[in-house]
PDB file of N, CA and C in Angstrom:
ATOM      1  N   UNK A   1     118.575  64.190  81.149  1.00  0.00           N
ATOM      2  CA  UNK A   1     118.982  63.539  79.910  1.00  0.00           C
ATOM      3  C   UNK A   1     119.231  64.599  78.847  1.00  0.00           C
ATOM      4  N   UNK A   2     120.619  64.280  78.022  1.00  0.00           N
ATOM      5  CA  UNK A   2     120.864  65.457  76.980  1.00  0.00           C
ATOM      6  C   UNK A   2     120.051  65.121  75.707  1.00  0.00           C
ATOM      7  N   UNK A   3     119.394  65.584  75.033  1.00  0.00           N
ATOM      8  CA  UNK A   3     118.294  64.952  73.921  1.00  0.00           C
ATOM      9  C   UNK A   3     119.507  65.296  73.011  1.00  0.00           C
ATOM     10  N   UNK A   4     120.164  66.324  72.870  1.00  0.00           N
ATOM     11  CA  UNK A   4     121.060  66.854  71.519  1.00  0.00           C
ATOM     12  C   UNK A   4     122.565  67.704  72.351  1.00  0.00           C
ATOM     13  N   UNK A   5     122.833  68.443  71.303  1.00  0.00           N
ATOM     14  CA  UNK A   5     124.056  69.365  71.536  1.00  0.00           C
ATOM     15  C   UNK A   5     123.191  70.638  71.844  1.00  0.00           C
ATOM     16  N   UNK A   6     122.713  70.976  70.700  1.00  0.00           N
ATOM     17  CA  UNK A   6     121.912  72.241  70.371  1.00  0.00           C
ATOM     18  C   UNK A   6     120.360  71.991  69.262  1.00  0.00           C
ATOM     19  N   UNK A   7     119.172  72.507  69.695  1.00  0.00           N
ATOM     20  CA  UNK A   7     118.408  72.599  68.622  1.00  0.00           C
ATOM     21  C   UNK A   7     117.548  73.952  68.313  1.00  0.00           C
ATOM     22  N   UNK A   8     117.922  73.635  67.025  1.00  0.00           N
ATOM     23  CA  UNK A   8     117.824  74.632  65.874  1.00  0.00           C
ATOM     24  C   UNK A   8     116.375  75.068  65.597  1.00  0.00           C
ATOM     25  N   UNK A   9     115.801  76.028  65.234  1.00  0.00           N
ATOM     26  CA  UNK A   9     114.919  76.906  64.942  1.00  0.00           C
ATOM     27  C   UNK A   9     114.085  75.901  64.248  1.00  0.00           C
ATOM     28  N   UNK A  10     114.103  75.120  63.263  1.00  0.00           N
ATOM     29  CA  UNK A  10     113.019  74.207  62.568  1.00  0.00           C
ATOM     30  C   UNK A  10     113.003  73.225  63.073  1.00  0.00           C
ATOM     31  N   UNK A  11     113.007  72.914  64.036  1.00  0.00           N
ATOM     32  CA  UNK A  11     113.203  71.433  65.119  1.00  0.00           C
ATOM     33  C   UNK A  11     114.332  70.677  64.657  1.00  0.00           C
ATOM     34  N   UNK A  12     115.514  70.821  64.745  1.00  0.00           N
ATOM     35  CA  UNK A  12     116.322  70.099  64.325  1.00  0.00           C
ATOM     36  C   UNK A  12     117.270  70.121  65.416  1.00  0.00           C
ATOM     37  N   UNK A  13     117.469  68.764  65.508  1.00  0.00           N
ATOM     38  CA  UNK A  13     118.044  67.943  66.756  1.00  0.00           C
ATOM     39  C   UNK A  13     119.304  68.103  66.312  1.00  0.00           C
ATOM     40  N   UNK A  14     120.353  68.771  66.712  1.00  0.00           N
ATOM     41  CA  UNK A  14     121.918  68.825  66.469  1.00  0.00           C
ATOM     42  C   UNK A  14     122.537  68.244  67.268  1.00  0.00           C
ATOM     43  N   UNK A  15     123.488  67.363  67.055  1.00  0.00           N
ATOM     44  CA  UNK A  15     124.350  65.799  67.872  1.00  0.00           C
ATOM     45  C   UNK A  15     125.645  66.593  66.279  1.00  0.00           C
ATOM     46  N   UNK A  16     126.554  67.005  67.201  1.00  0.00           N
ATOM     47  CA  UNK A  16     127.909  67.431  66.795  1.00  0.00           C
ATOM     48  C   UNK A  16     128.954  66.395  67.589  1.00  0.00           C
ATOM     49  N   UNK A  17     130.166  65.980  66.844  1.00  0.00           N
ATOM     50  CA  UNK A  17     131.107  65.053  67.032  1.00  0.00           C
ATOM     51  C   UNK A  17     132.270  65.289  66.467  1.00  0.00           C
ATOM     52  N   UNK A  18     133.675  65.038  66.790  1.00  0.00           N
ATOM     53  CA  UNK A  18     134.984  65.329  66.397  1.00  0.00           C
ATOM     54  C   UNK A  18     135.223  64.207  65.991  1.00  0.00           C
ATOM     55  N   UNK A  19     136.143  64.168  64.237  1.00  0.00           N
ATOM     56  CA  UNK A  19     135.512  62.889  63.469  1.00  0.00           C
ATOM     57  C   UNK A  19     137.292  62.824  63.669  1.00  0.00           C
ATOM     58  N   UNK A  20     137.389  61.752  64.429  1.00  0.00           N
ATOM     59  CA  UNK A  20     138.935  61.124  64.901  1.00  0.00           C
ATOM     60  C   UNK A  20     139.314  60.275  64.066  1.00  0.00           C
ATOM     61  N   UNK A  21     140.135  59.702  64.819  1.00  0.00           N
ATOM     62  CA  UNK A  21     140.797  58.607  63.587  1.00  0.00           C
ATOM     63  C   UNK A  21     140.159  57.013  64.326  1.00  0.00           C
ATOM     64  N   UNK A  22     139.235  56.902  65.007  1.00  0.00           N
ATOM     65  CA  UNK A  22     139.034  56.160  65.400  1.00  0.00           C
ATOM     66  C   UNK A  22     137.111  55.837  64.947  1.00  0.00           C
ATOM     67  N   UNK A  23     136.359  55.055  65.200  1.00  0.00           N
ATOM     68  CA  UNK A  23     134.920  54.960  64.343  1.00  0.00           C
ATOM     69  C   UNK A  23     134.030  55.153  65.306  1.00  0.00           C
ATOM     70  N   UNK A  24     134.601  55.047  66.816  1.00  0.00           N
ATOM     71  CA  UNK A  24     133.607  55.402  68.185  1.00  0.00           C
ATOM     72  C   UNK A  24     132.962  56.007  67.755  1.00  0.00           C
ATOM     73  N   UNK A  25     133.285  57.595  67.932  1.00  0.00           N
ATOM     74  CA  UNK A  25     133.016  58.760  67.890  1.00  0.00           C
ATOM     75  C   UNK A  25     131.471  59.193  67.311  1.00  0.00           C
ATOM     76  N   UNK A  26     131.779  58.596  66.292  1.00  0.00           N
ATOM     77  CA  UNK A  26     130.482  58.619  65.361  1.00  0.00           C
ATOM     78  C   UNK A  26     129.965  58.039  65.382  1.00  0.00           C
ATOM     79  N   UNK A  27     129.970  56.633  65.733  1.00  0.00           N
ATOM     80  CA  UNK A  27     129.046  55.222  66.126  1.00  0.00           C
ATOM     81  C   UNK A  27     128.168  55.917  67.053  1.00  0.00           C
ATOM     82  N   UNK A  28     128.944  56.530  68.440  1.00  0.00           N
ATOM     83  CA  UNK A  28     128.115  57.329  69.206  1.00  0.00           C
ATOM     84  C   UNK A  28     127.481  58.299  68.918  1.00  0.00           C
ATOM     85  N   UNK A  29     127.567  58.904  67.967  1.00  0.00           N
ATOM     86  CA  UNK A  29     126.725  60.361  67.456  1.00  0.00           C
ATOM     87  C   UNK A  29     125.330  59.773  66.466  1.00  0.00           C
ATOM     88  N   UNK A  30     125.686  58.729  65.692  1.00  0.00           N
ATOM     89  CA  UNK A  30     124.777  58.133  65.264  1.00  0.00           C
ATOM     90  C   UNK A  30     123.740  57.634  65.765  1.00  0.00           C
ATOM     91  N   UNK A  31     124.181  56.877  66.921  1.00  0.00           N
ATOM     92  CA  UNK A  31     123.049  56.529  67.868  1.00  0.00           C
ATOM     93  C   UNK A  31     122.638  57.501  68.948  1.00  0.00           C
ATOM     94  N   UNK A  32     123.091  58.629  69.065  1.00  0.00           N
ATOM     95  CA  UNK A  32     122.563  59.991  69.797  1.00  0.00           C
ATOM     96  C   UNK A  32     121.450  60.097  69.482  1.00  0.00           C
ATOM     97  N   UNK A  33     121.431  60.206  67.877  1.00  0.00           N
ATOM     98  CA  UNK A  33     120.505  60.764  66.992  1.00  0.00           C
ATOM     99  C   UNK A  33     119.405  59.716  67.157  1.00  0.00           C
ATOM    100  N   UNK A  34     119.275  58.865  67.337  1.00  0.00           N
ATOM    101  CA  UNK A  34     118.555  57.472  67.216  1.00  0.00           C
ATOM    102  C   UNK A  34     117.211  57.735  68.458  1.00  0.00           C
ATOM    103  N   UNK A  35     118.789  57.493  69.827  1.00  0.00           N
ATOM    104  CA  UNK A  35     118.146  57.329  71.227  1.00  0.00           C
ATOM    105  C   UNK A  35     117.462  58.526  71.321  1.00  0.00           C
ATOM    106  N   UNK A  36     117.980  59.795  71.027  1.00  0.00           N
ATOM    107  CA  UNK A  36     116.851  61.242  71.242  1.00  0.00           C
ATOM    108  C   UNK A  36     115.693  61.214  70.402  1.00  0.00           C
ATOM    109  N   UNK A  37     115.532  60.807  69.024  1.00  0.00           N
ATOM    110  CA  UNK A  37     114.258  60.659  68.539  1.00  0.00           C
ATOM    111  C   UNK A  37     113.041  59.989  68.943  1.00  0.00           C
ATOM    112  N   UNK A  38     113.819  58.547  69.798  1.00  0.00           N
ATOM    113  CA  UNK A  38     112.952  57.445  69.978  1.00  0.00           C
ATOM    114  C   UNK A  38     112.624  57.755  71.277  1.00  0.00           C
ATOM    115  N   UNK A  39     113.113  58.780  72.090  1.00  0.00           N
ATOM    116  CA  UNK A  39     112.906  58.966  73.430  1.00  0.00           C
ATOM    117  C   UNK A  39     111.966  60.082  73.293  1.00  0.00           C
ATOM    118  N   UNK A  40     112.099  60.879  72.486  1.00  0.00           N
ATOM    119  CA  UNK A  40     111.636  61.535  72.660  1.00  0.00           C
ATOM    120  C   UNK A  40     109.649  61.604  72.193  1.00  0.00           C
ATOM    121  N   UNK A  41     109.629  60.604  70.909  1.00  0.00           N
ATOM    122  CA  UNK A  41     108.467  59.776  70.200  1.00  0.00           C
ATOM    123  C   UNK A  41     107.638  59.039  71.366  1.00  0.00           C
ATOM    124  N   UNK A  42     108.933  58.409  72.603  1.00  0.00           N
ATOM    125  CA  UNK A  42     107.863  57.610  73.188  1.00  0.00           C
ATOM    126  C   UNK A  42     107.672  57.607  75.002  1.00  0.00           C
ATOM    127  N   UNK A  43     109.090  58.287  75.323  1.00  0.00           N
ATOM    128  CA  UNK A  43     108.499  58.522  76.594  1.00  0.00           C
ATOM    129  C   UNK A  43     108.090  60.070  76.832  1.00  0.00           C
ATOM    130  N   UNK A  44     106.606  60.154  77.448  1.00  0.00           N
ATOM    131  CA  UNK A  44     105.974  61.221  77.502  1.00  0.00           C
ATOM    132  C   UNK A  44     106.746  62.249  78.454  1.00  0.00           C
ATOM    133  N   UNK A  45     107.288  61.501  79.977  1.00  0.00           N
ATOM    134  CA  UNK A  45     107.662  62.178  81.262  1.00  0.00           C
ATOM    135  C   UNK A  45     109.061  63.036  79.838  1.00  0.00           C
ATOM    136  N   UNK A  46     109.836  62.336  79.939  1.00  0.00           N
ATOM    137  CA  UNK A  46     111.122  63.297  78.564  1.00  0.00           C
ATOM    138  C   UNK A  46     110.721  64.161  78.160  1.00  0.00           C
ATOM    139  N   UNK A  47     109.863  63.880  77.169  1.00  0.00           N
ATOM    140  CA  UNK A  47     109.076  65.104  76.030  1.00  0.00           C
ATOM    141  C   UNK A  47     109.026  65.688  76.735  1.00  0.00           C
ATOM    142  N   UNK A  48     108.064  66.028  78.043  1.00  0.00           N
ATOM    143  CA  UNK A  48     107.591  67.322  78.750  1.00  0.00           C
ATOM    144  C   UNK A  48     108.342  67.652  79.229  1.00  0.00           C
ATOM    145  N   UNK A  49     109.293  67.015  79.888  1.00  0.00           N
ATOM    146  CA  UNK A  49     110.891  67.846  80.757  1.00  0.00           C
ATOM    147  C   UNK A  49     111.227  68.860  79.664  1.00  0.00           C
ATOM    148  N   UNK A  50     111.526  67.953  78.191  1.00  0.00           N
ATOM    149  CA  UNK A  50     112.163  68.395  77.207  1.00  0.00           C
ATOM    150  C   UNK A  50     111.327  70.148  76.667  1.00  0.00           C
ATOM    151  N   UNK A  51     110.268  69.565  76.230  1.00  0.00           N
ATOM    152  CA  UNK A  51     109.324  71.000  75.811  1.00  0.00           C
ATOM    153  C   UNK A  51     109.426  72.239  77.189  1.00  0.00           C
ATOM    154  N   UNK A  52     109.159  71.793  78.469  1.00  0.00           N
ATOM    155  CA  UNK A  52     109.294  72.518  79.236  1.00  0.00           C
ATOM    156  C   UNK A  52     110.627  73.277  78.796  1.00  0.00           C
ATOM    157  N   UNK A  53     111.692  72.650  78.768  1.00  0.00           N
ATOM    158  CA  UNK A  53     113.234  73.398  79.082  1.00  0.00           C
ATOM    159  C   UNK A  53     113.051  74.671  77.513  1.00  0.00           C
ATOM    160  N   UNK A  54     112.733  73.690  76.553  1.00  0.00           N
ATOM    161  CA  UNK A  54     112.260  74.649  75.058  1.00  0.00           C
ATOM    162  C   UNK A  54     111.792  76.034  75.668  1.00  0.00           C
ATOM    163  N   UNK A  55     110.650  75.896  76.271  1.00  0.00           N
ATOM    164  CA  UNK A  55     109.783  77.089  76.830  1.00  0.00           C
ATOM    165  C   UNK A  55     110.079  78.061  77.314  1.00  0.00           C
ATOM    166  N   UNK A  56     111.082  77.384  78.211  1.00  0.00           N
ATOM    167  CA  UNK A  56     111.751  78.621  79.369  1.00  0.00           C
ATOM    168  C   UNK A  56     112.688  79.037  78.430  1.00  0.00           C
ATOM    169  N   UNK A  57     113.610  78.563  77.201  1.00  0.00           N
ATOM    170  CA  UNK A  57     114.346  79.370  77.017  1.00  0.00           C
ATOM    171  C   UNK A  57     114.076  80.415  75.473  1.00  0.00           C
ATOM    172  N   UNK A  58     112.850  79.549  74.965  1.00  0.00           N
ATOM    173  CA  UNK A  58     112.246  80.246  73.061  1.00  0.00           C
ATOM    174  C   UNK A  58     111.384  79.990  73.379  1.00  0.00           C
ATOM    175  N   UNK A  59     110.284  80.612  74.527  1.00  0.00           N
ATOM    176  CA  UNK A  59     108.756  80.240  74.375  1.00  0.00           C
ATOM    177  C   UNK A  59     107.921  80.566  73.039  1.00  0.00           C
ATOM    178  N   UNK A  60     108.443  80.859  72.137  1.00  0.00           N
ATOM    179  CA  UNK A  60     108.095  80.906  70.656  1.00  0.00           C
ATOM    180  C   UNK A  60     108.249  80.053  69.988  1.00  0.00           C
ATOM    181  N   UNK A  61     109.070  78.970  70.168  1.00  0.00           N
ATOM    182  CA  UNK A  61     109.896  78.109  69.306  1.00  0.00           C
ATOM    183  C   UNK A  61     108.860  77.133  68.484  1.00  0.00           C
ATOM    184  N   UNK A  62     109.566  77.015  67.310  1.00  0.00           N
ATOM    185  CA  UNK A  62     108.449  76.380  66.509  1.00  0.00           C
ATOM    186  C   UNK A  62     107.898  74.246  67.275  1.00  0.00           C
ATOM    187  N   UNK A  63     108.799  74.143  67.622  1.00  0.00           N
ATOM    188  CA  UNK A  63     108.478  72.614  68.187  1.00  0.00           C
ATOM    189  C   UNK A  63     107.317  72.944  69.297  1.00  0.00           C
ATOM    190  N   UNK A  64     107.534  73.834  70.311  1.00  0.00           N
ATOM    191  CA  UNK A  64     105.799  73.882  71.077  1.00  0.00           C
ATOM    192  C   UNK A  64     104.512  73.761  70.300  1.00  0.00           C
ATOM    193  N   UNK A  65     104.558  74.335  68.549  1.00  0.00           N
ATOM    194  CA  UNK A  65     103.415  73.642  68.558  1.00  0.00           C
ATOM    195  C   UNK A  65     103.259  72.620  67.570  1.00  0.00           C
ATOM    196  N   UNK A  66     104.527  72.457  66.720  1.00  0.00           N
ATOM    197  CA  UNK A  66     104.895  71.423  65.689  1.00  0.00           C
ATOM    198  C   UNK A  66     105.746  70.354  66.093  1.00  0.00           C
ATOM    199  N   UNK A  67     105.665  69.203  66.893  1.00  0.00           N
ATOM    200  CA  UNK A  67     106.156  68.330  67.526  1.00  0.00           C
ATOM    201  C   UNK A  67     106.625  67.093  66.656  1.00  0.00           C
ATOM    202  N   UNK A  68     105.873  66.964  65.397  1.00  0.00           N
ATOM    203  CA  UNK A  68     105.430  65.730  64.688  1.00  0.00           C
ATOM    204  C   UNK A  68     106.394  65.692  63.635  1.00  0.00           C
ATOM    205  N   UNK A  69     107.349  66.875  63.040  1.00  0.00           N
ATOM    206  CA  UNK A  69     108.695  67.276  62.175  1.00  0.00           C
ATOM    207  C   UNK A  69     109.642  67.390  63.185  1.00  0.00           C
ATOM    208  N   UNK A  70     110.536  66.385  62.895  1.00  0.00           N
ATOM    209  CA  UNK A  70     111.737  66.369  63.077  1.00  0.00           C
ATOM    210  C   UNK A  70     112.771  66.235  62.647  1.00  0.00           C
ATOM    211  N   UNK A  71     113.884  66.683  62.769  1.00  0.00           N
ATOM    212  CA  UNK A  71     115.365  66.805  61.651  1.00  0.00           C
ATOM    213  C   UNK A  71     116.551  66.459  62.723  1.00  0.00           C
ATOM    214  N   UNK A  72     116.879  65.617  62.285  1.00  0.00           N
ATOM    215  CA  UNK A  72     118.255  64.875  63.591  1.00  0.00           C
ATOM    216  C   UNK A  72     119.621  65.591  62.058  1.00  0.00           C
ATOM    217  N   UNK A  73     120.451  66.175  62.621  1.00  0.00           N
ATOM    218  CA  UNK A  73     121.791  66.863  62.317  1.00  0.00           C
ATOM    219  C   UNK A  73     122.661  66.457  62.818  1.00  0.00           C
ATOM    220  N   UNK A  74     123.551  65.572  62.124  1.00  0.00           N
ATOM    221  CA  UNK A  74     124.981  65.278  62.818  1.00  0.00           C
ATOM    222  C   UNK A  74     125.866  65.986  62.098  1.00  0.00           C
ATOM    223  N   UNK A  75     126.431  67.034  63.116  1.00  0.00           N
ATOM    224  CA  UNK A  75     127.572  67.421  62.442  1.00  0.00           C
ATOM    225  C   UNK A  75     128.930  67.084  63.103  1.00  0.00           C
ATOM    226  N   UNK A  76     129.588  66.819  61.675  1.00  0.00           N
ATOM    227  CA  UNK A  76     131.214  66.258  62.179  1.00  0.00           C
ATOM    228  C   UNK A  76     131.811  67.432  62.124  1.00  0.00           C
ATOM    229  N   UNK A  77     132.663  67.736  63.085  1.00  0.00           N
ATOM    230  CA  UNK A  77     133.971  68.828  63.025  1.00  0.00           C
ATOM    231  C   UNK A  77     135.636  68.045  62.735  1.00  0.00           C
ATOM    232  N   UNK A  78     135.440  68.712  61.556  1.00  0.00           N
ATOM    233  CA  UNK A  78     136.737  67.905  60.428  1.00  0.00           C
ATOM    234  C   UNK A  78     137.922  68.781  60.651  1.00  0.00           C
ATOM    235  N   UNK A  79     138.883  68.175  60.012  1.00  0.00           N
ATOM    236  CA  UNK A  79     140.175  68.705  60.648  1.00  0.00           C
ATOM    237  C   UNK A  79     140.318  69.530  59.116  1.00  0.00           C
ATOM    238  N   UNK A  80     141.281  70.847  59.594  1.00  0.00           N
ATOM    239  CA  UNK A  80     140.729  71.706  58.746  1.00  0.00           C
ATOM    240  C   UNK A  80     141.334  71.225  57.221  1.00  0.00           C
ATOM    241  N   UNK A  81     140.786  71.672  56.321  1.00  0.00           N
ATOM    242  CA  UNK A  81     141.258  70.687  54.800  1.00  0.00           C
ATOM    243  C   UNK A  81     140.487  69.715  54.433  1.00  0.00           C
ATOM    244  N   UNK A  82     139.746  69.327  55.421  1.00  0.00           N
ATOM    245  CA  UNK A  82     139.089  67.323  55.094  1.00  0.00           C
ATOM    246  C   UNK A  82     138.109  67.538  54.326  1.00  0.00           C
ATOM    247  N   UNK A  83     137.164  67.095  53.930  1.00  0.00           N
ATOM    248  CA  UNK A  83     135.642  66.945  53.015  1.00  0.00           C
ATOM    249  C   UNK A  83     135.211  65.703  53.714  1.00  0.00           C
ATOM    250  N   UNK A  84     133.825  65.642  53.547  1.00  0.00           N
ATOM    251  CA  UNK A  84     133.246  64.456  54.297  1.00  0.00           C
ATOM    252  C   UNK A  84     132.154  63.888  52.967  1.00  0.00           C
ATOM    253  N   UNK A  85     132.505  62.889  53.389  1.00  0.00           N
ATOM    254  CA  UNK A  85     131.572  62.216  52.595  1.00  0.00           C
ATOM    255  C   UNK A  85     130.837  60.713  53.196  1.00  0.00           C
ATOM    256  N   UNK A  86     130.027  59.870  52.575  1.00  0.00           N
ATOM    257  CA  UNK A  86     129.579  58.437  53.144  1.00  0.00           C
ATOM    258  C   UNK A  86     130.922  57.734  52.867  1.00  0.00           C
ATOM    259  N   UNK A  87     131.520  57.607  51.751  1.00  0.00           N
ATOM    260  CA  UNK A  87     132.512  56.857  50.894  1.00  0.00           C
ATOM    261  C   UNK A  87     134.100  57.405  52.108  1.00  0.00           C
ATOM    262  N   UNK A  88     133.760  58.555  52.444  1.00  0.00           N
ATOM    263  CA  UNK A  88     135.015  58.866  53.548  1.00  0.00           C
ATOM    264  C   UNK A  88     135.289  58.549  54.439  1.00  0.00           C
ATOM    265  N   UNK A  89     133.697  58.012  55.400  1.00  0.00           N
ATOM    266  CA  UNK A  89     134.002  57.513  56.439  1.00  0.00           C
ATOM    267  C   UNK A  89     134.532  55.919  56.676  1.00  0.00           C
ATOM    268  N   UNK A  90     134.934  55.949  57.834  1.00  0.00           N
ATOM    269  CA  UNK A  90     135.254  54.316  57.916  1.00  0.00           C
ATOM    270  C   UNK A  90     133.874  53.282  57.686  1.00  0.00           C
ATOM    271  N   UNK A  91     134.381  52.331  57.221  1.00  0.00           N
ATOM    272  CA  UNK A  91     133.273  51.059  56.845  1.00  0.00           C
ATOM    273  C   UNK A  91     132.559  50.853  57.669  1.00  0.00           C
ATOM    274  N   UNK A  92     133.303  50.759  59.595  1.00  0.00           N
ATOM    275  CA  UNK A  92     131.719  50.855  60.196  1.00  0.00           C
ATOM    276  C   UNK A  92     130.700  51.736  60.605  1.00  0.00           C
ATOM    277  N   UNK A  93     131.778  53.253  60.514  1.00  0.00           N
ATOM    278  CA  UNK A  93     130.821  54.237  60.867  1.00  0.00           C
ATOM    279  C   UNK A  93     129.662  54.323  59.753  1.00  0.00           C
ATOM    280  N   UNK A  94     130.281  53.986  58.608  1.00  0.00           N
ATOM    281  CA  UNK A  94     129.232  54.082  56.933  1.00  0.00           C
ATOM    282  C   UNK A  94     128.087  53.050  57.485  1.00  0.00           C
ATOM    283  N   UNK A  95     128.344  52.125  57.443  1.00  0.00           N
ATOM    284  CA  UNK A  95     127.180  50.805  58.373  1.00  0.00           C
ATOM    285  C   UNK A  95     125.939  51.607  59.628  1.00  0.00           C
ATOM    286  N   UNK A  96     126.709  51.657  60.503  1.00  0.00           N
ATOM    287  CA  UNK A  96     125.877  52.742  61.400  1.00  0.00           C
ATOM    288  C   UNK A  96     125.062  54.146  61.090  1.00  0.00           C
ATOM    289  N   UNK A  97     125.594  54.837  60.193  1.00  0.00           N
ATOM    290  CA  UNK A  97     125.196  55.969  59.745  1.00  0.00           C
ATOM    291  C   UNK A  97     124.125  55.243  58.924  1.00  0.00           C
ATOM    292  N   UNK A  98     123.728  54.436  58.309  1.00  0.00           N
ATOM    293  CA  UNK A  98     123.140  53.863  57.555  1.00  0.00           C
ATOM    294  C   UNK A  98     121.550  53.214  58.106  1.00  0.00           C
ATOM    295  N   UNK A  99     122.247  52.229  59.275  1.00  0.00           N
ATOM    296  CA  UNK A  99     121.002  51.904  60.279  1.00  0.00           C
ATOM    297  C   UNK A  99     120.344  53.457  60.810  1.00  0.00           C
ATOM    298  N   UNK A 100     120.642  54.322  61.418  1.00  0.00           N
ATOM    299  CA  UNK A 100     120.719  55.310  61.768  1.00  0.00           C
ATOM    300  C   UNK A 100     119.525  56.097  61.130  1.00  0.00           C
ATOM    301  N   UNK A 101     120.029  55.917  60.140  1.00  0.00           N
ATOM    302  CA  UNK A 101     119.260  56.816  59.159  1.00  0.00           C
ATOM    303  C   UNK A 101     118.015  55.726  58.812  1.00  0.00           C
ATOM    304  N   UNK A 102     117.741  54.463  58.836  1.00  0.00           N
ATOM    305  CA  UNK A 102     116.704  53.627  58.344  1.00  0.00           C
ATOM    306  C   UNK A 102     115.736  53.444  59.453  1.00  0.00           C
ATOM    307  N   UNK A 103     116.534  53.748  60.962  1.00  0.00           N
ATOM    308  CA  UNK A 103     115.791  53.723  61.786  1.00  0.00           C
ATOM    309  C   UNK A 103     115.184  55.259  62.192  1.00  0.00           C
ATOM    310  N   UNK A 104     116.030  56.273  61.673  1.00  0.00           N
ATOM    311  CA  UNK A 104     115.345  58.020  62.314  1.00  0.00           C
ATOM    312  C   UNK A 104     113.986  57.746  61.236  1.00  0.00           C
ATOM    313  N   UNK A 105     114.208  57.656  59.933  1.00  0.00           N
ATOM    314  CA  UNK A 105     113.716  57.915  58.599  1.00  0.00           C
ATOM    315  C   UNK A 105     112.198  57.187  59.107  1.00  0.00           C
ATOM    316  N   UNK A 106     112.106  55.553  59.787  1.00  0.00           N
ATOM    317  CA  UNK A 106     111.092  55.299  60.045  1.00  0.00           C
ATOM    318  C   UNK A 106     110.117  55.450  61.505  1.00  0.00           C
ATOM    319  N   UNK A 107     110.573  56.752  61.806  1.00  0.00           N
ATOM    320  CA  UNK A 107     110.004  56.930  63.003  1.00  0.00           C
ATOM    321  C   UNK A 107     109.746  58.590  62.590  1.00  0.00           C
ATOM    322  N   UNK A 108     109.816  58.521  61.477  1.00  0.00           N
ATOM    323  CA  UNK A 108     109.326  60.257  60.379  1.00  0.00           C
ATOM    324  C   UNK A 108     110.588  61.778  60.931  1.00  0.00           C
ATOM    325  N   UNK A 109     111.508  61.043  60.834  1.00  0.00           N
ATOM    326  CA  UNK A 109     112.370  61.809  61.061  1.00  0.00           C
ATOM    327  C   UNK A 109     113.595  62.162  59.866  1.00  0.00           C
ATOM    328  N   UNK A 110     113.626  62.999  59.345  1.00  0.00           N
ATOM    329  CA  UNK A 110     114.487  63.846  58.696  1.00  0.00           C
ATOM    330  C   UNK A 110     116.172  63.451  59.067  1.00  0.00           C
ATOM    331  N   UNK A 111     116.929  63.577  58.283  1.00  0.00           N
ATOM    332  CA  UNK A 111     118.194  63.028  58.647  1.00  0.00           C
ATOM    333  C   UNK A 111     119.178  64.093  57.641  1.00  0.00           C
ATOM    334  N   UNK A 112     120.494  65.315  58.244  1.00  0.00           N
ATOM    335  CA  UNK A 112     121.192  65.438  57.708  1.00  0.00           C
ATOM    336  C   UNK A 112     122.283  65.374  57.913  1.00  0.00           C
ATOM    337  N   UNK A 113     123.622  65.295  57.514  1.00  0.00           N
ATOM    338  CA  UNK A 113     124.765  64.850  57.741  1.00  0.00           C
ATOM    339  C   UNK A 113     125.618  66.109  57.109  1.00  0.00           C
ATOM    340  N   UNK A 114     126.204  66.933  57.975  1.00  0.00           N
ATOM    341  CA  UNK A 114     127.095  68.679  57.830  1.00  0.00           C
ATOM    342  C   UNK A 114     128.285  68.481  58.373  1.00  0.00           C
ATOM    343  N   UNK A 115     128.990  69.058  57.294  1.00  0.00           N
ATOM    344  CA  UNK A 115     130.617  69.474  57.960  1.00  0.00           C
ATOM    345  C   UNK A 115     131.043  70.293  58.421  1.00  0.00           C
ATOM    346  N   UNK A 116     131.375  70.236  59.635  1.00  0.00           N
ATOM    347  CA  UNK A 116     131.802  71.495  60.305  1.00  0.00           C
ATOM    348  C   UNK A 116     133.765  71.976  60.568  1.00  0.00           C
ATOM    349  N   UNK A 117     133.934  72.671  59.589  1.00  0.00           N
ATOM    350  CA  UNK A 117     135.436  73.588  59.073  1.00  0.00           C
ATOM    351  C   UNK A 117     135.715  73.780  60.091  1.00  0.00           C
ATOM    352  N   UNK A 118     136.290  74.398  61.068  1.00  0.00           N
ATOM    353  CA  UNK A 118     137.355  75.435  61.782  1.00  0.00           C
ATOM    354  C   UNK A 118     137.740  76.401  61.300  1.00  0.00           C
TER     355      UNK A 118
END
């Protein structure tokens, strides 16, 4: 199971997405962020696959011994020129990004939303 794209040095769960002209895209990145938190909060066999794979590759890494902070990162890769905003995206991705965030937020999870240039 992929928990993220990439994670980052302060436990931060990175779920990167190409922000199309269509609202999939991000519907799915939104709930990336969702299903890896909640999988990771509650099934144990995951976590340990997960921490294991951490180990072998940053046996330093700050999540081996700080498990309980977490930061879910969606970054959109915008076409070059764009700005992102809540008000930019489409109405349902804004909806989703929204649950998203009400559901990471209550399971003590950190939530940021980055634009990624070319």
């Amino acid at each position: 199971m992929e928990i993220c794209d990439v994670l980052g040095p302060d436990n931060q769960l990175i779920c990167v997405k190409k922000a199309p002209a269509t609202t999939a895209p991000l519907n799915h990145l939104f709930a990336q962020g969702v299903v890896a938190v909640e999988t990771l909060r509650s099934d144990t066999v995951v976590r340990g696959k997960f921490l294991t794979q951490v180990a072998a590759h940053t046996p330093d890494h700050r999540m081996l011994k700080d498990f309980g902070s977490l930061r879910v990162v969606f970054g959109i890769l915008l076409k070059d020129g764009r700005d992102i905003a809540v008000n930019s995206l489409f109405a349902f991705a804004q909806v989703s990004l929204l649950q998203a965030v009400r559901r990471l937020r209550a399971m003590n999870a950190e939530v940021e939303v980055i634009a990624i240039r070319r």
